[in-house]
C-alpha atoms as a PDB file:
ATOM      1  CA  UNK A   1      23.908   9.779  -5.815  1.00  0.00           C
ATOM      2  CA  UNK A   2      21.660  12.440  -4.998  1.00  0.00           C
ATOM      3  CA  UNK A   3      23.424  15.412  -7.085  1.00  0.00           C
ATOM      4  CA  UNK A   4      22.355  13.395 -10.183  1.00  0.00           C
ATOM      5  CA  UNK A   5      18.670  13.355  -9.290  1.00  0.00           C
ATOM      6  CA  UNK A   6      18.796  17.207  -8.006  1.00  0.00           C
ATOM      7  CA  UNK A   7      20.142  18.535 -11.175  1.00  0.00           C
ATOM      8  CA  UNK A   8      17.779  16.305 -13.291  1.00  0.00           C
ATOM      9  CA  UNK A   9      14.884  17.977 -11.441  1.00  0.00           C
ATOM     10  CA  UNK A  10      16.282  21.531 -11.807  1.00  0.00           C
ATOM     11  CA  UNK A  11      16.599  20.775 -15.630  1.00  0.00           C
ATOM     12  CA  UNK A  12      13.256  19.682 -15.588  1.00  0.00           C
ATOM     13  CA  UNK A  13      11.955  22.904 -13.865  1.00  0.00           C
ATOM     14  CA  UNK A  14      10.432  20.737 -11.089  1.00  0.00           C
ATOM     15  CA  UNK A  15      10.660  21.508  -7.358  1.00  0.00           C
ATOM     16  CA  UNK A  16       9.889  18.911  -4.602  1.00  0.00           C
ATOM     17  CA  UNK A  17       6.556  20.351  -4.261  1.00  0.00           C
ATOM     18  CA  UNK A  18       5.196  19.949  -7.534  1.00  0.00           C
ATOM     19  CA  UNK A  19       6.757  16.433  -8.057  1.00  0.00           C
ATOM     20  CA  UNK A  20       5.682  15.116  -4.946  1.00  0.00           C
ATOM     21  CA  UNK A  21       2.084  16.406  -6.127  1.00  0.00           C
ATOM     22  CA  UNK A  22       2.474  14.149  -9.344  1.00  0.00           C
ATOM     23  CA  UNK A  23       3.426  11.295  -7.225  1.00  0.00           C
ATOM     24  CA  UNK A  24       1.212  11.775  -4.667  1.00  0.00           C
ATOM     25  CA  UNK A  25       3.448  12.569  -1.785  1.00  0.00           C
ATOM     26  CA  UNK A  26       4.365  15.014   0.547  1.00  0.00           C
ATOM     27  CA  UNK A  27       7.134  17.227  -0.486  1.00  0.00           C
ATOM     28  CA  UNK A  28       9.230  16.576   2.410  1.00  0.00           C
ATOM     29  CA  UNK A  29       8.700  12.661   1.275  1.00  0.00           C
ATOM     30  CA  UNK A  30      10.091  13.175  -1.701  1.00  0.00           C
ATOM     31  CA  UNK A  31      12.921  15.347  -0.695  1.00  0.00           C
ATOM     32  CA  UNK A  32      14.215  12.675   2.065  1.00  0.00           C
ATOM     33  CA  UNK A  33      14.093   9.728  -0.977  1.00  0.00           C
ATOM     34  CA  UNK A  34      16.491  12.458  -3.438  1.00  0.00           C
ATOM     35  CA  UNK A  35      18.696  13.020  -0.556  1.00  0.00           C
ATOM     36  CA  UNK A  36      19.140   9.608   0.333  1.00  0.00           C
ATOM     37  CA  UNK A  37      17.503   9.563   4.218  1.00  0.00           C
ATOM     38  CA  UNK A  38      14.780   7.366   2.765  1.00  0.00           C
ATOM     39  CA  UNK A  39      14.656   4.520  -0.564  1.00  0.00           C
ATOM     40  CA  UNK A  40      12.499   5.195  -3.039  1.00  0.00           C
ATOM     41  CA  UNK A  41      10.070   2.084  -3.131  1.00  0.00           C
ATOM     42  CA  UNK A  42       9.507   0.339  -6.135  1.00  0.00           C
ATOM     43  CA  UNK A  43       6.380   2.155  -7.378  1.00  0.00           C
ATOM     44  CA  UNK A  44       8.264   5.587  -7.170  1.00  0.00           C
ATOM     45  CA  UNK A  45      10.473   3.853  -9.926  1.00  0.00           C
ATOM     46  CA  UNK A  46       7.755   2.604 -11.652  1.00  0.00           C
ATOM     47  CA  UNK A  47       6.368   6.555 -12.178  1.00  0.00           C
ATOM     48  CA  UNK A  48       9.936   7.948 -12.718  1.00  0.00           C
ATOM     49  CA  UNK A  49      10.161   5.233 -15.686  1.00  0.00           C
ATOM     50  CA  UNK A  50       6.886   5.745 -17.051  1.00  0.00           C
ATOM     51  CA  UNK A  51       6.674   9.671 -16.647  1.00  0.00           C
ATOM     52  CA  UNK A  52       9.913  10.424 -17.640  1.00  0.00           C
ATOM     53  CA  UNK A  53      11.743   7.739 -19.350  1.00  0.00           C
ATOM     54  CA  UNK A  54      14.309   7.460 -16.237  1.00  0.00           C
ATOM     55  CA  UNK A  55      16.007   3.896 -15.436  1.00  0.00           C
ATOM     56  CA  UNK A  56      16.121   2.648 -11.854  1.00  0.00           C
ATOM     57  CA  UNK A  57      19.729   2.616 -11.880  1.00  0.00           C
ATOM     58  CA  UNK A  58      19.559   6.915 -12.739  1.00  0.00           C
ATOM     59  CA  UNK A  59      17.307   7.266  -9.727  1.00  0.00           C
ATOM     60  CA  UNK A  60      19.222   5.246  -7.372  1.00  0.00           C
ATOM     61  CA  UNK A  61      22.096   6.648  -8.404  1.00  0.00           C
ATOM     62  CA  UNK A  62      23.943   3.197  -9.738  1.00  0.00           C
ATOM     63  CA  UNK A  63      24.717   4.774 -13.052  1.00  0.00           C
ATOM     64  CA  UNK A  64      27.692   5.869 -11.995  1.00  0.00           C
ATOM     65  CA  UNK A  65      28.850   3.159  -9.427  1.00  0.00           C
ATOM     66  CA  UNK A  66      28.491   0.883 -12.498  1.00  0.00           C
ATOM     67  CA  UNK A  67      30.858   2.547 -14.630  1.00  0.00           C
ATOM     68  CA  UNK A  68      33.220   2.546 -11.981  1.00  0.00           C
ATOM     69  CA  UNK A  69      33.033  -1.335 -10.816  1.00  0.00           C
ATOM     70  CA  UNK A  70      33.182  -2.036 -15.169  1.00  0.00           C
ATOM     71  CA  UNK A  71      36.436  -0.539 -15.353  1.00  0.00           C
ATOM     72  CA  UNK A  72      37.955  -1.891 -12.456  1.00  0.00           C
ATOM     73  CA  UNK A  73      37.229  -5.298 -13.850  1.00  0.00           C
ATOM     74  CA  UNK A  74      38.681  -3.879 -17.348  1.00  0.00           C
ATOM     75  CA  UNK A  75      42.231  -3.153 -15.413  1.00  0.00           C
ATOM     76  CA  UNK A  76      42.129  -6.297 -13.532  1.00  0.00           C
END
């Protein structure tokens, strides 16, 4: 879950400090919700969707998880 999020911020050149900024956060906020100690709330996915174009489901890290329950039903 949280590997997906870290590399999409190291692509994007941001660190927890300057994202938390744009979210109006602390840094050590936003590094607890990308590491999984603490959920991001629904307006943190309501700024990752209209800054950046990200689903819910990349944040949370379901992307994944879905592709795996799809083709367990798909063998079953």
């Amino acid at each position: 879950m949280t590997g997906d999020m870290r590399s999409w911020m190291q692509e994007q050149g941001l660190t927890y400090r300057s994202l938390a900024a744009e979210m109006g956060l602390s840094a050590t906020s936003v590094w607890q919700k990308v590491h999984g100690d603490v959920q991001w709330q629904l307006r943190d996915l309501v700024f990752f969707h209209d800054k950046f174009g990200l689903s819910s489901d990349f944040v949370l890290g379901l992307d994944g998880e879905a592709e795996r329950t799809d083709a367990r039903l798909e063998v079953a």
